[in-house]
PDB file of N, CA and C in Angstrom:
ATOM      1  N   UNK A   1      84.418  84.934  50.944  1.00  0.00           N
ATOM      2  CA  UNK A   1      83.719  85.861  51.817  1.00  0.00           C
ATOM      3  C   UNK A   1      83.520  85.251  53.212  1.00  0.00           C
ATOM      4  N   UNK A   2      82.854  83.999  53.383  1.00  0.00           N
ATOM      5  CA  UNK A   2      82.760  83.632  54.445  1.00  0.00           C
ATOM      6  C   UNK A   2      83.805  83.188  55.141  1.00  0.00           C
ATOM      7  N   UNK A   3      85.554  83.592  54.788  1.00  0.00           N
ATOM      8  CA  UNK A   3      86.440  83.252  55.494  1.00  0.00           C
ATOM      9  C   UNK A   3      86.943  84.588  55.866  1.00  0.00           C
ATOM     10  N   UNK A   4      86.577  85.668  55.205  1.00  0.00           N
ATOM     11  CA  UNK A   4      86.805  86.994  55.626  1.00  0.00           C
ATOM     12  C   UNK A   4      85.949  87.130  56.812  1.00  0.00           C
ATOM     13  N   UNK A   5      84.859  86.781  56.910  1.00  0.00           N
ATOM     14  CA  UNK A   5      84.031  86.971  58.225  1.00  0.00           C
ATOM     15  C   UNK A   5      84.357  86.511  59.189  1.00  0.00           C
ATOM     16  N   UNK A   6      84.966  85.228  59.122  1.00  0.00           N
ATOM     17  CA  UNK A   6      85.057  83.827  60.116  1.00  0.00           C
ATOM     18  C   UNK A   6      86.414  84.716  60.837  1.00  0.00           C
ATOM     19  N   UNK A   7      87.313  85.409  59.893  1.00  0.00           N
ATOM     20  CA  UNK A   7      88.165  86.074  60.434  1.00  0.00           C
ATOM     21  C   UNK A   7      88.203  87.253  61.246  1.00  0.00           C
ATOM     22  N   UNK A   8      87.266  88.150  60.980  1.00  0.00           N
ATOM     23  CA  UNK A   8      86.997  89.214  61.043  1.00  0.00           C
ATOM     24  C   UNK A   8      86.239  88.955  62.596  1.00  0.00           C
ATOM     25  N   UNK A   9      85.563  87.783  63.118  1.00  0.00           N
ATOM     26  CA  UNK A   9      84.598  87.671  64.293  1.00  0.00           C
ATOM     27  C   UNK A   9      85.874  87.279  65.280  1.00  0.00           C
ATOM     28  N   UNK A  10      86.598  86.206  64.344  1.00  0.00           N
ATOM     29  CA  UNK A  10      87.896  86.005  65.332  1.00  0.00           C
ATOM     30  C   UNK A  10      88.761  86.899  66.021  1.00  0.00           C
ATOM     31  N   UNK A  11      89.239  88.193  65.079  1.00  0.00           N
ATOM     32  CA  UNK A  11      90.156  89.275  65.241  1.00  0.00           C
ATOM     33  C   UNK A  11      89.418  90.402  66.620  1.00  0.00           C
ATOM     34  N   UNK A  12      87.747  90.047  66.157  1.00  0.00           N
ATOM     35  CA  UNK A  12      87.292  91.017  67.515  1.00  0.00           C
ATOM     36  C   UNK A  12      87.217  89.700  68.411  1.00  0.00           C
ATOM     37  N   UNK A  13      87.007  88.740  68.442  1.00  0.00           N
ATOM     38  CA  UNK A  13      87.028  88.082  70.235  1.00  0.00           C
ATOM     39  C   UNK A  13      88.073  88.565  70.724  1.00  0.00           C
ATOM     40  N   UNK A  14      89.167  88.017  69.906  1.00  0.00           N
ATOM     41  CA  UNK A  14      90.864  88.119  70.774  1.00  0.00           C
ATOM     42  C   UNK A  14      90.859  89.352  71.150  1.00  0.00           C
ATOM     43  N   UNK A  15      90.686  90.531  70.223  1.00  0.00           N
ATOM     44  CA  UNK A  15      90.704  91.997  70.591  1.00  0.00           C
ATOM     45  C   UNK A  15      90.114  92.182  72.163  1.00  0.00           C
ATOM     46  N   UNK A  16      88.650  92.038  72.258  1.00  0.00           N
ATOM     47  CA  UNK A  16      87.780  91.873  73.620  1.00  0.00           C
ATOM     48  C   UNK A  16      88.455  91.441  74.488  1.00  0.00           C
ATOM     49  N   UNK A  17      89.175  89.594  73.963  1.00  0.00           N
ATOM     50  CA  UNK A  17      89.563  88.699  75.413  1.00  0.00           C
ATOM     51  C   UNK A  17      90.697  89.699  76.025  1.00  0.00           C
ATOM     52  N   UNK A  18      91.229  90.310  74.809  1.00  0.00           N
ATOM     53  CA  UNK A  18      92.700  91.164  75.638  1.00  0.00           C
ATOM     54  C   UNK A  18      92.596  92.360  76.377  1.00  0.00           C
ATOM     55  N   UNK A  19      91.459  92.763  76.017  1.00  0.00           N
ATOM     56  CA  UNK A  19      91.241  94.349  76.237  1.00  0.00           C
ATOM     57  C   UNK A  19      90.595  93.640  77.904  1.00  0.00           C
ATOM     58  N   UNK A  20      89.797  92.899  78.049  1.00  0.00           N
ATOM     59  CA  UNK A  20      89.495  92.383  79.405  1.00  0.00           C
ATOM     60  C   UNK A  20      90.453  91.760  80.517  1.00  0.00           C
ATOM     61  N   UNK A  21      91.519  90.983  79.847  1.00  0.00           N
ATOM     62  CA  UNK A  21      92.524  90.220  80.592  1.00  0.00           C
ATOM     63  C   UNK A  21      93.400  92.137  80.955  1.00  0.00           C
ATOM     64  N   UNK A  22      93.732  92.943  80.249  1.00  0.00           N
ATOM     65  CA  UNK A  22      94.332  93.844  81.045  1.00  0.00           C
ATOM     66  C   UNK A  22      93.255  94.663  81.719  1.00  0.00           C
ATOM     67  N   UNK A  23      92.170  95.085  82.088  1.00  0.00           N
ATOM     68  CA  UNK A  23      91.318  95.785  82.696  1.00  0.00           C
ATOM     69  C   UNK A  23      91.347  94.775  83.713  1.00  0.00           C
ATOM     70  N   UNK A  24      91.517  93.375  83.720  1.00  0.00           N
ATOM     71  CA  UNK A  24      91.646  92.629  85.188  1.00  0.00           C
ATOM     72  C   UNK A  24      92.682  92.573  85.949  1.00  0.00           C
ATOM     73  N   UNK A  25      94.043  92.577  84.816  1.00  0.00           N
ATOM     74  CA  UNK A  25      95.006  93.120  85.660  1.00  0.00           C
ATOM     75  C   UNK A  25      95.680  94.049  86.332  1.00  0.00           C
ATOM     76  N   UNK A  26      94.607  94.937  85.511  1.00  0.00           N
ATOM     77  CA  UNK A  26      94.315  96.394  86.884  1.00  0.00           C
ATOM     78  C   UNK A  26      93.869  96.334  87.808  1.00  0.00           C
ATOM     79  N   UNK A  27      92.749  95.919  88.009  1.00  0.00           N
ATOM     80  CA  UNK A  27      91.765  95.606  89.011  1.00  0.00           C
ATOM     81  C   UNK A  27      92.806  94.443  90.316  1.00  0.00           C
ATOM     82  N   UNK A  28      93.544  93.991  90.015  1.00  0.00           N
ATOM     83  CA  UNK A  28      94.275  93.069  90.384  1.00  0.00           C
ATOM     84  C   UNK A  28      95.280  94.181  90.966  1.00  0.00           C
ATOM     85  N   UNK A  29      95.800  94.495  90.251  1.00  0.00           N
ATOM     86  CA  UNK A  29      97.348  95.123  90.764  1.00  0.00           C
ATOM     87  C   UNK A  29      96.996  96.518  91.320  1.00  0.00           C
ATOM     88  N   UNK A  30      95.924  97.200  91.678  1.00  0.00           N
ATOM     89  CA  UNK A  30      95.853  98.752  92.049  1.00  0.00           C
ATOM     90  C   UNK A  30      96.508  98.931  93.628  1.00  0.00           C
ATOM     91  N   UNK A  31      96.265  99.802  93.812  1.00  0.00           N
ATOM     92  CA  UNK A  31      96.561 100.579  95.306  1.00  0.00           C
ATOM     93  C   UNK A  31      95.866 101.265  95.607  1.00  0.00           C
ATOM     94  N   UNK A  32      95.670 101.358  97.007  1.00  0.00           N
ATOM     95  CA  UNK A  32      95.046 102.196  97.446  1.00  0.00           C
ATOM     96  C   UNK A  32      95.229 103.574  98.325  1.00  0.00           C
ATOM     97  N   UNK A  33      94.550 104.611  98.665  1.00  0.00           N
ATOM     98  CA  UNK A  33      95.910 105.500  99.105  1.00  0.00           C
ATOM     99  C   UNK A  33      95.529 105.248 100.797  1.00  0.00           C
ATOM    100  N   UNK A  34      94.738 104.313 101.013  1.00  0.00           N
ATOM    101  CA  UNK A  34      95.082 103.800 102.744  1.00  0.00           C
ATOM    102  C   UNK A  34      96.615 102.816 102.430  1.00  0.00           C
ATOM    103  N   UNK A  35      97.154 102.729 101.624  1.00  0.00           N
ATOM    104  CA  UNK A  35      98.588 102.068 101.507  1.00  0.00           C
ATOM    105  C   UNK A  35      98.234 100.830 101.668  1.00  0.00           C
ATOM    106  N   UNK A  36      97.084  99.922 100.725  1.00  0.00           N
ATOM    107  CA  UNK A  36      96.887  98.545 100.909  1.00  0.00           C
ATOM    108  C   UNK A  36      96.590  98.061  99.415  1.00  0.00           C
ATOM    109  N   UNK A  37      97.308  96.836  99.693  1.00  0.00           N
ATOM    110  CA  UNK A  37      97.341  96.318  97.862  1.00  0.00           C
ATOM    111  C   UNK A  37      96.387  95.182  98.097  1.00  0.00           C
ATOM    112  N   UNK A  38      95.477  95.490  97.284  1.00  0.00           N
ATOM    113  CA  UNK A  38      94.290  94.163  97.444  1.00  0.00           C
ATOM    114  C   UNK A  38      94.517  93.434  95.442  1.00  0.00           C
ATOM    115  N   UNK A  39      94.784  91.657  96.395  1.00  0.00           N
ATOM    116  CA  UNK A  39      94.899  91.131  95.250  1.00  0.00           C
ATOM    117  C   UNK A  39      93.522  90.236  95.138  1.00  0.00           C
ATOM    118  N   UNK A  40      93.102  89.758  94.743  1.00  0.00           N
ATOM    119  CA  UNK A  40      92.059  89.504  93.569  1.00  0.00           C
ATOM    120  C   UNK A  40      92.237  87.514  93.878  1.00  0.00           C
ATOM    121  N   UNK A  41      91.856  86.769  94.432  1.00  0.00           N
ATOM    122  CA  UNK A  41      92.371  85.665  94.088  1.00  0.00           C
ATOM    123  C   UNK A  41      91.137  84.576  93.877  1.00  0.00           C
ATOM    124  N   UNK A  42      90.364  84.216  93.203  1.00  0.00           N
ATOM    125  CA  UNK A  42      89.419  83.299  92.907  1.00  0.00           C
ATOM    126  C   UNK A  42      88.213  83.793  93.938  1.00  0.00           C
ATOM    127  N   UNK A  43      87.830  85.250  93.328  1.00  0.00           N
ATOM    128  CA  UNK A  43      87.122  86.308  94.053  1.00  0.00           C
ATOM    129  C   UNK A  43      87.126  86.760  95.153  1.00  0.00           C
ATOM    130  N   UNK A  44      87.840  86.228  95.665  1.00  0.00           N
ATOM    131  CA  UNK A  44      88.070  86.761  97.375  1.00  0.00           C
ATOM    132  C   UNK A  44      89.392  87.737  97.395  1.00  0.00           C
ATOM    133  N   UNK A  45      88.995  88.277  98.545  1.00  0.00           N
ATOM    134  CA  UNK A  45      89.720  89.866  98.218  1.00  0.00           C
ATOM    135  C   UNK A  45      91.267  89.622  99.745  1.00  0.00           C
ATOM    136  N   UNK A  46      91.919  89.630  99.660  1.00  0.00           N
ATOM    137  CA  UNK A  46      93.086  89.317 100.467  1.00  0.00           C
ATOM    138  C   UNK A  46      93.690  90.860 100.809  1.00  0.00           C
ATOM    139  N   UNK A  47      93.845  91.037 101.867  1.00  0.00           N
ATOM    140  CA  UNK A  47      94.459  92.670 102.354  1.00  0.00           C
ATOM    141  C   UNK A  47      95.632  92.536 102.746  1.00  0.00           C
ATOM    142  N   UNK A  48      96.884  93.234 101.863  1.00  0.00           N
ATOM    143  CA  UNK A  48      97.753  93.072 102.389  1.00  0.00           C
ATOM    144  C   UNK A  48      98.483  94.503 103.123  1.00  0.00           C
ATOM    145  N   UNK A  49      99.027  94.353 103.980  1.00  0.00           N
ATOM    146  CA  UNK A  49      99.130  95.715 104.525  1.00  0.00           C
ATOM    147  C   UNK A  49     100.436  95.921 104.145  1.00  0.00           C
ATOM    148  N   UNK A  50     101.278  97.644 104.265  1.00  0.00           N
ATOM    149  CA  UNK A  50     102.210  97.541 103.345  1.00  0.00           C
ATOM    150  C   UNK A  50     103.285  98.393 104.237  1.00  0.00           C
ATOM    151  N   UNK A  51     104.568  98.014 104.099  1.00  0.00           N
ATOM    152  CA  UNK A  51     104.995  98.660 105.400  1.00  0.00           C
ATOM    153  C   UNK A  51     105.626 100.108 105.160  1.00  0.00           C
TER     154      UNK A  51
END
């Protein structure tokens, strides 16, 4: 039993860590419709303009 659990807590972190790592790489990769791609880089926000 207690290896069914140990598993079961494991299967939801990874689930979470993944479901977060792609909601960041949205947040990362969007657009905007002023035509500017803002990337994300160790919280600071970088504007790149797009031609």
């Amino acid at each position: 039993m207690k290896t069914l659990v140990t598993a079961a807590v494991l299967f939801l972190f990874a689930g979470n860590a993944f479901g977060i790592e792609i909601s960041w790489m949205y947040v990362q990769h969007r657009k905007y419709e002023t035509c500017r791609q803002v990337n994300r880089l160790a919280f600071g926000l970088i504007d790149e303009k797009m031609d």
